[in-house]
Protein backbone atom coordinates (compact mmCIF):
# COMPACT_ATOMS: atom_id res chain seq x y z
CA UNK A 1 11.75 8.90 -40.15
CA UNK A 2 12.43 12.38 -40.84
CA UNK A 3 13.50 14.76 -38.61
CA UNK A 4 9.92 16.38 -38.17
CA UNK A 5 8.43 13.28 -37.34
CA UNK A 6 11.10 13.23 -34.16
CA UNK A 7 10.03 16.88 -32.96
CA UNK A 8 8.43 17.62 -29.65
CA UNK A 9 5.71 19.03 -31.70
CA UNK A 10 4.95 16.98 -33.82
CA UNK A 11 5.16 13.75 -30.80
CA UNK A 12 2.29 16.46 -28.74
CA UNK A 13 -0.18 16.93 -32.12
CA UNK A 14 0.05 12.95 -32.49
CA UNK A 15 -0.67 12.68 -29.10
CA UNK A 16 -3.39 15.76 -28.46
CA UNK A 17 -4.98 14.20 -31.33
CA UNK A 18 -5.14 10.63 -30.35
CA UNK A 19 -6.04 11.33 -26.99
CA UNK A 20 -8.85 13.56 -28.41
CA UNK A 21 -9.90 10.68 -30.98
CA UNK A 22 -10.40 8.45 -28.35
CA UNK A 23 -12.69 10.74 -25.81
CA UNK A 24 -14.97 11.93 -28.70
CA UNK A 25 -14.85 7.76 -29.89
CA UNK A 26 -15.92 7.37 -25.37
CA UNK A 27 -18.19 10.07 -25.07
CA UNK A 28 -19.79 9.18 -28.78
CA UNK A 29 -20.04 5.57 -27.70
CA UNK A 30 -21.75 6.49 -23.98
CA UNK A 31 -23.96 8.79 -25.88
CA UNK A 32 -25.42 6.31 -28.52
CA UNK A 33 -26.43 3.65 -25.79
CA UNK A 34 -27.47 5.31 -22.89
CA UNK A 35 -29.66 7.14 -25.64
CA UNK A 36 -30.65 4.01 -26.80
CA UNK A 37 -31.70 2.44 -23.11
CA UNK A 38 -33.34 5.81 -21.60
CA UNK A 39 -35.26 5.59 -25.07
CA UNK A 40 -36.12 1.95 -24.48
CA UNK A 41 -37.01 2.98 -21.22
CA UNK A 42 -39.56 5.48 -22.10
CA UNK A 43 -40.62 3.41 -24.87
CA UNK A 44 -42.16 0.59 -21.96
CA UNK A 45 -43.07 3.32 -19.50
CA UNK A 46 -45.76 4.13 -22.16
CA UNK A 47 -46.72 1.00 -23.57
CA UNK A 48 -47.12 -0.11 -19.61
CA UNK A 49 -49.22 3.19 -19.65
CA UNK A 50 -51.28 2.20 -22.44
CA UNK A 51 -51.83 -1.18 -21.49
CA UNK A 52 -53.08 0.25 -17.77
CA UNK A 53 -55.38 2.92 -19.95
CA UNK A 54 -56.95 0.15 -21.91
CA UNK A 55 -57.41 -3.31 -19.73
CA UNK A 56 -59.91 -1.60 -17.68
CA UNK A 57 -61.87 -0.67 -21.09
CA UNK A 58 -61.69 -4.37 -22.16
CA UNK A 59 -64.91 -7.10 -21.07
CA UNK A 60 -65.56 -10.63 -22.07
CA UNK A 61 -69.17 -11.17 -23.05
CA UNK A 62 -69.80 -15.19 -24.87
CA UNK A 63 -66.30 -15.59 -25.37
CA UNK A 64 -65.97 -12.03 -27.51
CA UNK A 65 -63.99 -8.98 -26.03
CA UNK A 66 -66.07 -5.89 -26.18
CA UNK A 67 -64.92 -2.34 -25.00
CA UNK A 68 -66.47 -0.45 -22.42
CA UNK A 69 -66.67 2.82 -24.85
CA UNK A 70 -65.33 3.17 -28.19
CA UNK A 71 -61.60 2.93 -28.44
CA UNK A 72 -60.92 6.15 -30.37
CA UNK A 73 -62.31 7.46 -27.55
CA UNK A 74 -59.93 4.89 -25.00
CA UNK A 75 -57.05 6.44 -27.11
CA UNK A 76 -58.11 10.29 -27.14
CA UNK A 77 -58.28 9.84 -23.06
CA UNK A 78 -54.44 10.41 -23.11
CA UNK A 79 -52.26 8.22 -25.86
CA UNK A 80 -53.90 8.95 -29.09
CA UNK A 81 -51.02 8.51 -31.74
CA UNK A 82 -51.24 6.36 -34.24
CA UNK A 83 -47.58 4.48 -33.15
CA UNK A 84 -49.71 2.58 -30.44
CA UNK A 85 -51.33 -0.31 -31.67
CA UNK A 86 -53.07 -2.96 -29.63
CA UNK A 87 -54.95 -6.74 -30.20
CA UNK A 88 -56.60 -9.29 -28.21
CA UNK A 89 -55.73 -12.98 -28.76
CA UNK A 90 -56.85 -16.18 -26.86
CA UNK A 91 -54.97 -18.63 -25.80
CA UNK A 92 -54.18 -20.49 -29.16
CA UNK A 93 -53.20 -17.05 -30.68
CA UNK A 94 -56.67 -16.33 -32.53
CA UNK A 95 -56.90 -12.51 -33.34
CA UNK A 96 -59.78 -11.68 -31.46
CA UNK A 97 -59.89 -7.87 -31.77
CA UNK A 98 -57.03 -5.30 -33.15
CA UNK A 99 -56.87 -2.22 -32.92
CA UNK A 100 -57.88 -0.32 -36.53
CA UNK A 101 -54.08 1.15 -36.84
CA UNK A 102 -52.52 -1.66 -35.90
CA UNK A 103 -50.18 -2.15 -38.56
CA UNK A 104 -48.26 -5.28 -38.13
CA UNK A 105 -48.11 -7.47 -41.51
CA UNK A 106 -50.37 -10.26 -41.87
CA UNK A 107 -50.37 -13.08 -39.72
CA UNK A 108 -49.82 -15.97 -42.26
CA UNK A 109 -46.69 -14.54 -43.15
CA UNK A 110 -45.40 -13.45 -40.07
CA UNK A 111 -44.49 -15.79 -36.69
CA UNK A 112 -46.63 -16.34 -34.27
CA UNK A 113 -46.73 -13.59 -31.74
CA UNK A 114 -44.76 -15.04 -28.06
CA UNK A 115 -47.45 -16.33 -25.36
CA UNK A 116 -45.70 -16.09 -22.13
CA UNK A 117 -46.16 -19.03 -19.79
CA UNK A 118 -47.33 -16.72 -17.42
CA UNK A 119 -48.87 -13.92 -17.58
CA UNK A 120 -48.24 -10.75 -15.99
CA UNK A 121 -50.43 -8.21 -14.49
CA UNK A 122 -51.44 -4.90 -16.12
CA UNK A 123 -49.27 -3.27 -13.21
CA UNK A 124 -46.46 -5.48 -14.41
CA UNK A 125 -46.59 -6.35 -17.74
CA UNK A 126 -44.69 -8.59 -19.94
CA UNK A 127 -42.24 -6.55 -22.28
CA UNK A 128 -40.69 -8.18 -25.62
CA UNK A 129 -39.13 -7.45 -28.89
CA UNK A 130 -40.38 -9.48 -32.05
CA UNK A 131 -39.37 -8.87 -36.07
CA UNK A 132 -42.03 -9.48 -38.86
CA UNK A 133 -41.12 -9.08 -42.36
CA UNK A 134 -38.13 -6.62 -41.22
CA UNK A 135 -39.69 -4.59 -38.80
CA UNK A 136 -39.25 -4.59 -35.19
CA UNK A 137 -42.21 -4.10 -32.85
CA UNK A 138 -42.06 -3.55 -29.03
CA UNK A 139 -44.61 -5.47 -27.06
CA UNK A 140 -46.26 -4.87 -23.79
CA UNK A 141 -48.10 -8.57 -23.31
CA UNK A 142 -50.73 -8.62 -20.00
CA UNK A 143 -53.53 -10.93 -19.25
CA UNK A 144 -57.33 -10.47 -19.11
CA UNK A 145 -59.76 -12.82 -17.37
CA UNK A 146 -63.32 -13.51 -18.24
CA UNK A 147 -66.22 -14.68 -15.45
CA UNK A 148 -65.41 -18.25 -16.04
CA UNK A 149 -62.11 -17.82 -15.86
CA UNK A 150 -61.18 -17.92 -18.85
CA UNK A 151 -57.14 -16.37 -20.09
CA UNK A 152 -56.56 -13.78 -22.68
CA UNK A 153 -54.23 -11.85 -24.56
CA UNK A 154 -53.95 -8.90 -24.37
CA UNK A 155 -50.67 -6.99 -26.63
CA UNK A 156 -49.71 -2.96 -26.89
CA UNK A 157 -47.47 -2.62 -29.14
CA UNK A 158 -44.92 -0.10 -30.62
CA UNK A 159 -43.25 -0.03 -34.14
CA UNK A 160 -39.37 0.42 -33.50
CA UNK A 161 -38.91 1.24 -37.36
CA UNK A 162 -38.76 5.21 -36.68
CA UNK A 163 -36.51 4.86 -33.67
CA UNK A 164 -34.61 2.55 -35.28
CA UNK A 165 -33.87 5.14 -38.47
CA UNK A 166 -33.11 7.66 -36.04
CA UNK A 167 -30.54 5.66 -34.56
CA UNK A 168 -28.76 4.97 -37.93
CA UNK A 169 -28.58 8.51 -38.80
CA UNK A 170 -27.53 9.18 -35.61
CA UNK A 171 -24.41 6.61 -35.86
CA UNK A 172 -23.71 7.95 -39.32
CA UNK A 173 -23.01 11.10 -38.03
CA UNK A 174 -20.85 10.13 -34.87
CA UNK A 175 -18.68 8.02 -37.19
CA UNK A 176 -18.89 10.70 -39.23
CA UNK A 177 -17.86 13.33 -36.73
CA UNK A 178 -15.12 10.97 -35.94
CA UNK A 179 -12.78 12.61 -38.55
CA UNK A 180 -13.09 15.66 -38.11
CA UNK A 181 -12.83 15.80 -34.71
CA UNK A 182 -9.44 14.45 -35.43
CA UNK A 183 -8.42 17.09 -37.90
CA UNK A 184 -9.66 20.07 -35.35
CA UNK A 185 -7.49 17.97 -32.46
CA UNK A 186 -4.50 17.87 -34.84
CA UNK A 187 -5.13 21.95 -35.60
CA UNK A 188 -5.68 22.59 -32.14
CA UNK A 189 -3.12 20.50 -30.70
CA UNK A 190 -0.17 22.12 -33.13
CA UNK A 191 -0.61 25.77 -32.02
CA UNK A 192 -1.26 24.33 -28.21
CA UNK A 193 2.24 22.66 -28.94
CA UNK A 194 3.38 25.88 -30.87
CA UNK A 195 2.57 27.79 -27.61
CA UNK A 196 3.80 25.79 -25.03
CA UNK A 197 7.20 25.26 -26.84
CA UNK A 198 7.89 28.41 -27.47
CA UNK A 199 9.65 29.24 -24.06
CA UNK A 200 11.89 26.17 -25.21
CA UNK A 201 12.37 27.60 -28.92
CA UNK A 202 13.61 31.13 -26.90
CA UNK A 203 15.78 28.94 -24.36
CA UNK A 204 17.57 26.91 -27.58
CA UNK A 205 17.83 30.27 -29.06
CA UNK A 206 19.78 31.67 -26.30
CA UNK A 207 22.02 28.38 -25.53
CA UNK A 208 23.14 29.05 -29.16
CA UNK A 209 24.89 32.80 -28.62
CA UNK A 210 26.53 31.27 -26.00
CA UNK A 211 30.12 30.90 -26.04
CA UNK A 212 33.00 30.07 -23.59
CA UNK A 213 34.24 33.54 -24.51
CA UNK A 214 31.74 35.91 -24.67
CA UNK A 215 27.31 35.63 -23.68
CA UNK A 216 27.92 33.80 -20.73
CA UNK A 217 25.85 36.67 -19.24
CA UNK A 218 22.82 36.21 -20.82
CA UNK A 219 20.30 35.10 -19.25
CA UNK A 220 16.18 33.35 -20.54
CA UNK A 221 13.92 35.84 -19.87
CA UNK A 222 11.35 33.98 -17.12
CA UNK A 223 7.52 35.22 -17.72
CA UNK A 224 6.71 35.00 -14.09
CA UNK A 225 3.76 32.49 -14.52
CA UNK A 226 5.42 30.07 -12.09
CA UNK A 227 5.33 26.93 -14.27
CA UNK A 228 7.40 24.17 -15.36
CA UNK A 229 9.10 26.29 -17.94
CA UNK A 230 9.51 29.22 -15.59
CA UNK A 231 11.77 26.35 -13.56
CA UNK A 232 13.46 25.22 -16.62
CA UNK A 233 14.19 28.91 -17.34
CA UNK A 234 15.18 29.54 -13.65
CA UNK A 235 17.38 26.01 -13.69
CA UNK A 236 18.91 26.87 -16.70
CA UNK A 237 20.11 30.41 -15.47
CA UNK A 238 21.42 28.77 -12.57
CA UNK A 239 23.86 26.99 -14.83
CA UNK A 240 24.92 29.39 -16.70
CA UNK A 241 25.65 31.59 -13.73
CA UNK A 242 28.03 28.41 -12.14
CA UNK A 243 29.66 27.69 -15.65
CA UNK A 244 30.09 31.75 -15.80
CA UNK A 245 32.15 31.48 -12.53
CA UNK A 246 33.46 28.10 -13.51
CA UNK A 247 35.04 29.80 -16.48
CA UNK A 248 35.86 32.87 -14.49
CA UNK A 249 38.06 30.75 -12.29
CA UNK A 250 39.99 29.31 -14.92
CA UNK A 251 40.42 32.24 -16.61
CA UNK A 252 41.46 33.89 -13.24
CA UNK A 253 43.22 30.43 -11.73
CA UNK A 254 45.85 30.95 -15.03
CA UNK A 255 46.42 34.75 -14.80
CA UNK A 256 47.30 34.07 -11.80
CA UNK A 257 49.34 30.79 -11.94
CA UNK A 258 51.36 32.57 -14.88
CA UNK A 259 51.48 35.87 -12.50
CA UNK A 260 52.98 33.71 -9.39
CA UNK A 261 55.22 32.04 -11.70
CA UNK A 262 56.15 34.84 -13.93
CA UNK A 263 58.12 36.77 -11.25
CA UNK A 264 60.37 34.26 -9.69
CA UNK A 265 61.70 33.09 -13.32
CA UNK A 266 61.59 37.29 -14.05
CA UNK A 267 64.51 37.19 -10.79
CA UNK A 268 66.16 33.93 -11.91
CA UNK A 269 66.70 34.97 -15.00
CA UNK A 270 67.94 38.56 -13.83
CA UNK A 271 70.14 37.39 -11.85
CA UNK A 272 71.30 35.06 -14.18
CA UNK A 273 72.10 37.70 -16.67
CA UNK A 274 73.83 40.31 -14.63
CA UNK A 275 76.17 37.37 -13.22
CA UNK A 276 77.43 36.58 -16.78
CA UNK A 277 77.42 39.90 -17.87
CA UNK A 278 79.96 41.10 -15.28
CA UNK A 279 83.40 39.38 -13.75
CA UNK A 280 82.00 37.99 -10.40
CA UNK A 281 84.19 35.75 -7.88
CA UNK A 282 83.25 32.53 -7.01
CA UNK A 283 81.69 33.41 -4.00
CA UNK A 284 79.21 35.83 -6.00
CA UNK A 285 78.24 32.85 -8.19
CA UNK A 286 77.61 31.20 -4.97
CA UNK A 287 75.40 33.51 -3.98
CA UNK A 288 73.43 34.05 -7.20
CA UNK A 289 72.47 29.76 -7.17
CA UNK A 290 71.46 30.57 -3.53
CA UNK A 291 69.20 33.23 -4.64
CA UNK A 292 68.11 30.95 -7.50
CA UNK A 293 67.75 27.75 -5.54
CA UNK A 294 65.33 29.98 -2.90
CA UNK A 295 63.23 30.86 -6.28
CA UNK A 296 63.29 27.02 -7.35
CA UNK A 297 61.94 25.92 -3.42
CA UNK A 298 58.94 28.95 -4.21
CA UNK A 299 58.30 27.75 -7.90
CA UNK A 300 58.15 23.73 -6.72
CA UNK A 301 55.56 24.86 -3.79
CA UNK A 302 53.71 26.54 -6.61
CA UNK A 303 53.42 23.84 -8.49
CA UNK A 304 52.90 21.13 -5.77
CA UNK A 305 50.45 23.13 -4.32
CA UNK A 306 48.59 23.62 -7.69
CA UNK A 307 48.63 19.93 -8.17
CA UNK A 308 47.27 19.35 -5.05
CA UNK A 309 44.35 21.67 -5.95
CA UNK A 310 43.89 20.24 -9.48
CA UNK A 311 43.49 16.87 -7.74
CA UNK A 312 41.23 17.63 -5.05
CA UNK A 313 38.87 19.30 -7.26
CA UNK A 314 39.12 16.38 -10.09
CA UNK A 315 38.66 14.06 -6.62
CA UNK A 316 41.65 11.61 -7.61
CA UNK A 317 43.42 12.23 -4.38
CA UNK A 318 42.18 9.95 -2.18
CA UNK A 319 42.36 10.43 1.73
CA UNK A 320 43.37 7.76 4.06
CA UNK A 321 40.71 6.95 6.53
CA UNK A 322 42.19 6.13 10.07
CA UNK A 323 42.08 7.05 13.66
CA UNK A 324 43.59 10.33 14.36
CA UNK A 325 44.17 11.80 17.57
CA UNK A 326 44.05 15.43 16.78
CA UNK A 327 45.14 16.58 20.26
CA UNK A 328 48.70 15.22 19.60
CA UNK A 329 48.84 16.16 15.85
CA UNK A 330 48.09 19.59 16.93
CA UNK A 331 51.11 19.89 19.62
CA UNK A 332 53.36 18.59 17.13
CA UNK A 333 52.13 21.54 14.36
CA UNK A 334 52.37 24.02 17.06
CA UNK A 335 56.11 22.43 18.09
CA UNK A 336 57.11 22.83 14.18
CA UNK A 337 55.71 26.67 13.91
CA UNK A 338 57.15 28.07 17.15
CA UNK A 339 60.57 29.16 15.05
CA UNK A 340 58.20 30.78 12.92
CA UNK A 341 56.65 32.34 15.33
CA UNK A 342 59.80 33.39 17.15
CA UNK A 343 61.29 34.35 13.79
CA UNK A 344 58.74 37.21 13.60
CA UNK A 345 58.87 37.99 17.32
CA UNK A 346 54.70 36.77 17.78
CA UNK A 347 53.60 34.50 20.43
CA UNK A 348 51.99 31.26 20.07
CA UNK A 349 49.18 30.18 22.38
CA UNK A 350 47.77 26.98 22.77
CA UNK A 351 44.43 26.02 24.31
CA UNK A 352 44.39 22.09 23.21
CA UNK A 353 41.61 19.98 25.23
CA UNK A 354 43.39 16.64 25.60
CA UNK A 355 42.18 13.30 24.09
CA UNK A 356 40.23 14.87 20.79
CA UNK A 357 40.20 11.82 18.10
CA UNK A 358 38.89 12.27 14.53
CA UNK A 359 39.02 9.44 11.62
CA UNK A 360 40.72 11.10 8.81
CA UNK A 361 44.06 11.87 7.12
CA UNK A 362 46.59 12.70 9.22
CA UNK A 363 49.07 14.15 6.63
CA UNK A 364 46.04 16.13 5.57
CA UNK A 365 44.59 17.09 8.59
CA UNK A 366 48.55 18.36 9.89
CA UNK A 367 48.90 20.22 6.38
CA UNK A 368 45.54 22.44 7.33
CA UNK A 369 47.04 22.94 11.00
CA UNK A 370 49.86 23.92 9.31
CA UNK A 371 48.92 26.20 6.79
CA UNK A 372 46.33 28.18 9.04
CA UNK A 373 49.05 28.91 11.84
CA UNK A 374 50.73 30.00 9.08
CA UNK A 375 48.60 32.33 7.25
CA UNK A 376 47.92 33.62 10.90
CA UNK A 377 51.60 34.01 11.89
CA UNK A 378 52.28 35.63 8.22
CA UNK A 379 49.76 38.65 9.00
CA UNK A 380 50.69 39.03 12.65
CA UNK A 381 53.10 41.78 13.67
CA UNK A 382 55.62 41.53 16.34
CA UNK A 383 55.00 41.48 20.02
CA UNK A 384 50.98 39.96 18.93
CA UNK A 385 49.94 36.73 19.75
CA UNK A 386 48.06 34.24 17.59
CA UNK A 387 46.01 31.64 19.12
CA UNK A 388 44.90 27.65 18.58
CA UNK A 389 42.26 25.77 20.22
CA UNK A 390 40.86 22.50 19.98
CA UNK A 391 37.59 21.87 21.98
CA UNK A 392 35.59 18.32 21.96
CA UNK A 393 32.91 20.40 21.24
CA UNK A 394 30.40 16.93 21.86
CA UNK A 395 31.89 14.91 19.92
CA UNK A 396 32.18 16.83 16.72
CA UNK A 397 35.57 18.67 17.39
CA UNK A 398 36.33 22.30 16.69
CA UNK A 399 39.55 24.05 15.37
CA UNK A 400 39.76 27.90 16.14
CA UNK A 401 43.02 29.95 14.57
CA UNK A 402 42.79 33.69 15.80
CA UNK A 403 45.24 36.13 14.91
CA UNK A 404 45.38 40.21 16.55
CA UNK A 405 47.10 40.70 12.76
CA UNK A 406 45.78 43.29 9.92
CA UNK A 407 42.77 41.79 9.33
CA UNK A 408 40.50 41.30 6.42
CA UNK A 409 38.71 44.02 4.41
CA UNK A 410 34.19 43.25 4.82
CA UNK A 411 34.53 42.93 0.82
CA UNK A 412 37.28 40.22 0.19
CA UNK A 413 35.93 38.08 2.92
CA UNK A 414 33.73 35.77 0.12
CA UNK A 415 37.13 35.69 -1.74
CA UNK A 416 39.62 34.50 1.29
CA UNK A 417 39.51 31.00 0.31
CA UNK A 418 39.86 31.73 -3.97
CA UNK A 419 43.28 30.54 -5.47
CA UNK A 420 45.90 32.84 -5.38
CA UNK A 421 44.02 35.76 -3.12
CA UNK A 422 45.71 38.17 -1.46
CA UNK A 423 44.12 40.10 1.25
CA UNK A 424 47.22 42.69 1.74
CA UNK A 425 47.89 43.08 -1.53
CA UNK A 426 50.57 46.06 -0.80
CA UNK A 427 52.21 43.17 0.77
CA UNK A 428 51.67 40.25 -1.69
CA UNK A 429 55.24 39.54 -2.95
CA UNK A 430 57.28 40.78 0.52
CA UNK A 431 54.64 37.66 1.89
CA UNK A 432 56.38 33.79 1.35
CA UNK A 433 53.50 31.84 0.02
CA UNK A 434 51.94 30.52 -2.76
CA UNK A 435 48.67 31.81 -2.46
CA UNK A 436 47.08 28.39 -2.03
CA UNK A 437 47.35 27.87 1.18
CA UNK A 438 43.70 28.36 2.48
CA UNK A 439 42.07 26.75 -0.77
CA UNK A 440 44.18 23.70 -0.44
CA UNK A 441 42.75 24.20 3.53
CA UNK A 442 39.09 24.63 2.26
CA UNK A 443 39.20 21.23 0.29
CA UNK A 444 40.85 19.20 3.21
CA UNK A 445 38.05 20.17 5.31
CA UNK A 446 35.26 19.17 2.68
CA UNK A 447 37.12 16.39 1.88
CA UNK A 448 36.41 15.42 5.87
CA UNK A 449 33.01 16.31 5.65
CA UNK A 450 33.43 19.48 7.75
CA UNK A 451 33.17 23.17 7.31
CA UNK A 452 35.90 26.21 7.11
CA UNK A 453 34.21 29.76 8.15
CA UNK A 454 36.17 33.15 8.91
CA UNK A 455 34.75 36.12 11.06
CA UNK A 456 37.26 38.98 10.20
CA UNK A 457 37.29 43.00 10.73
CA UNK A 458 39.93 44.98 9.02
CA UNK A 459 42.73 46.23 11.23
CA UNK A 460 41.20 43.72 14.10
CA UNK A 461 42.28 40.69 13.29
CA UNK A 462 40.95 36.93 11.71
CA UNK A 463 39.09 34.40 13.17
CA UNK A 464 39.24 31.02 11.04
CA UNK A 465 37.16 27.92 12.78
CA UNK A 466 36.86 24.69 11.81
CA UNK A 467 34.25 21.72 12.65
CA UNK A 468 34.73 18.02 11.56
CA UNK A 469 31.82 16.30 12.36
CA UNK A 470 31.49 12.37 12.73
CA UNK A 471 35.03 12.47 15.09
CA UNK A 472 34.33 10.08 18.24
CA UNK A 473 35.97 11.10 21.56
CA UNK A 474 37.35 8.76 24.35
């Protein structure tokens, strides 16, 4: 099969067409036979009419039928045409009187007309279908009574040879029409699939000038008519904007991995070079491996904490699901950051509501206590107090980390939780840290199924609250 054969297009002509075929082969078929019936129909409505017109016409005098008044003039009353033809036939089948058009071939050589065992009335006549000698007549068979009682035959009859033809030519042209009423559905079905593809022809277009590097910004044009390809358009814009950022990231996430790294190996390597350079004591290469070992701690929680990240986001670090009793875990955080706080002269508060359980990680859950007392304690200036609570909240606990510290800019707010982001960026290396605090935070919570949000005001101080839902309380 060749590769046109496996198109769209081609797969919606085969179809248009076949689906086409077969309503013209339905609607041909319905056509033909309900023709056929309503014209059977009409053809006994007026052979029952012509048999009414003429029994009343008809007498038996000795044994011989005799007409009332001529039967041209029976005929002229209302079904003169010379496709009616009538006879009258006793019992045994004897050709009394015919009509002078009657046409049907000689008796000798044709069957024997039907005599019903019963006969109907002229109000409901007998109706039957004979052939003689190839020709197919229509009959309309009632009975006629003489003074003593005596049964006869009385037949209307109507030559199906002209309907017949018609019918023919009609088939012959349906099967005719069949055809081409496939080649116009295979026409009009390729430009209808021309048409309707080519929103897909201008979205494979633009999916090829696309490149890691450069056209992520393009975008399909949408034509506003609100269908299926409008949401295909839409859909597919939508992933190009999230690979756009995706990429951004990365290309971001590195800049800034080599920009956090860059500077402490920058001062190792300084240092390094001005203690070989000149005649230092001892003591002075003492003091350079402090200075170095300090830069080792900061590079290893650069790279731990970029290893957690790279495995929460991959989701290979898996949490341990257990018990927790937050209250506790809490004290204990606020316990192990009171020297910090005390180191920069800022007062810890603590609002804990006792007996607050969650099922979780409890390494993970005291690493995000830990980090936002922190970050909080990090942006605080002396003599201002940060503060923790923990409330029940209903069963669905809640973690709320304010700070009085310099606050956060309305602008950098959607940013606070991006690797490596620096609100006070005047401040950014004077600031211990590896900028990964809060996203490391951010995944911890989703990894719970909870939510991180932060109400900030520059200059007034952060606001970073917490919710872990599903936590029981006792």
């Amino acid at each position: 099969m060749t590769r046109f054969h496996r198109t769209v297009r081609f797969r919606i002509t085969v179809q248009h067409t076949v689906v086409f075929g077969l309503l013209f082969t339905v609607f041909s078929s319905g056509l033909y036979y309900g023709l056929q019936d309503q014209t059977a129909r009409d053809i006994d409505s007026q052979l029952s009419r012509r048999a009414k017109l003429l029994l009343p016409q008809l007498v038996i005098v000795d044994g011989q039928p005799m007409l009332r008044q001529d039967i041209e003039q029976v005929m002229s009353q209302e079904l003169r045409t010379t496709y009616f033809h009538s006879e009258i036939t006793d019992q045994k089948g004897e050709i009394l009187k015919s009509s002078p058009r009657f046409r049907t071939p000689p008796r000798k050589r044709a069957p024997p007309l039907p005599i019903p065992k019963k006969v109907s009335k002229a109000d409901d006549p007998t109706f039957t279908t004979i052939t003689s000698e190839d020709e197919r007549f229509r009959l309309a068979i009632v009975a006629l009574h003489d003074e003593t009682g005596q049964d006869y035959i009385v037949r209307v009859a109507y030559p199906l040879k002209p309907i017949d033809e018609l019918f023919d030519n009609l088939w012959l042209f349906l099967v005719a029409g069949v055809p081409l009423i496939a080649a116009l559905a295979a026409v009009g079905g390729w430009f209808l699939a021309r048409g309707s593809l080519q929103p897909v022809a201008q979205i494979t277009q633009t999916a090829r000038q696309i490149s890691a590097q450069e056209g992520l910004g393009k975008r399909i044009p949408v034509r506003g008519v609100g269908d299926e390809l409008d949401e295909l358009a839409r859909t597919f814009n939508e992933m190009l904007g999230r690979l756009q950022r995706s990429f951004e990231q990365a290309r971001n996430f590195s800049f800034d991995a080599a920009h956090e790294l860059r500077t402490p190996l920058t001062a190792m390597r300084g240092e390094a070079e001005v203690a070989l350079l000149k005649k230092s004591s001892a003591e002075d290469f003492r003091g350079v491996l402090r200075s170095q070992l300090e830069e080792i701690n900061r590079i290893t929680a650069i790279v731990n904490d970029l290893l957690t990240v790279a495995q929460g986001e991959a989701g290979t670090l898996e949490l341990r699901r257990e018990p927790v009793l937050l209250s506790d875990l809490a004290g204990n955080i606020v316990e192990t950051v009171q020297v910090l706080a005390e180191d920069k002269q800022v007062m810890l508060d603590a609002s804990i509501e006792p007996g607050v359980r969650v099922t979780g990680d409890s390494l993970r859950l005291s690493q995000l206590l830990l980090n936002l007392l922190d970050n909080a304690i990090k942006h605080s200036s002396a003599g201002q107090t940060v503060r923790i609570s923990i409330e029940k909240n209903g069963g669905s606990p809640t973690v709320e980390v304010r700070d009085a510290g310099c606050g956060i800019a309305e602008e950098d707010l959607p940013h606070v939780f991006d690797r490596f982001f620096r609100t006070d960026r005047s401040r950014s290396r004077q600031l211990p840290g590896s900028g990964l605090g809060l996203s490391i935070s951010k995944w911890i919570v989703e990894a719970h199924g909870g939510t991180i949000a932060v109400a900030s005001r520059l200059g007034a101080g952060s606001v970073f609250t917490v919710h872990l839902p599903g936590a029981t309380a006792n």
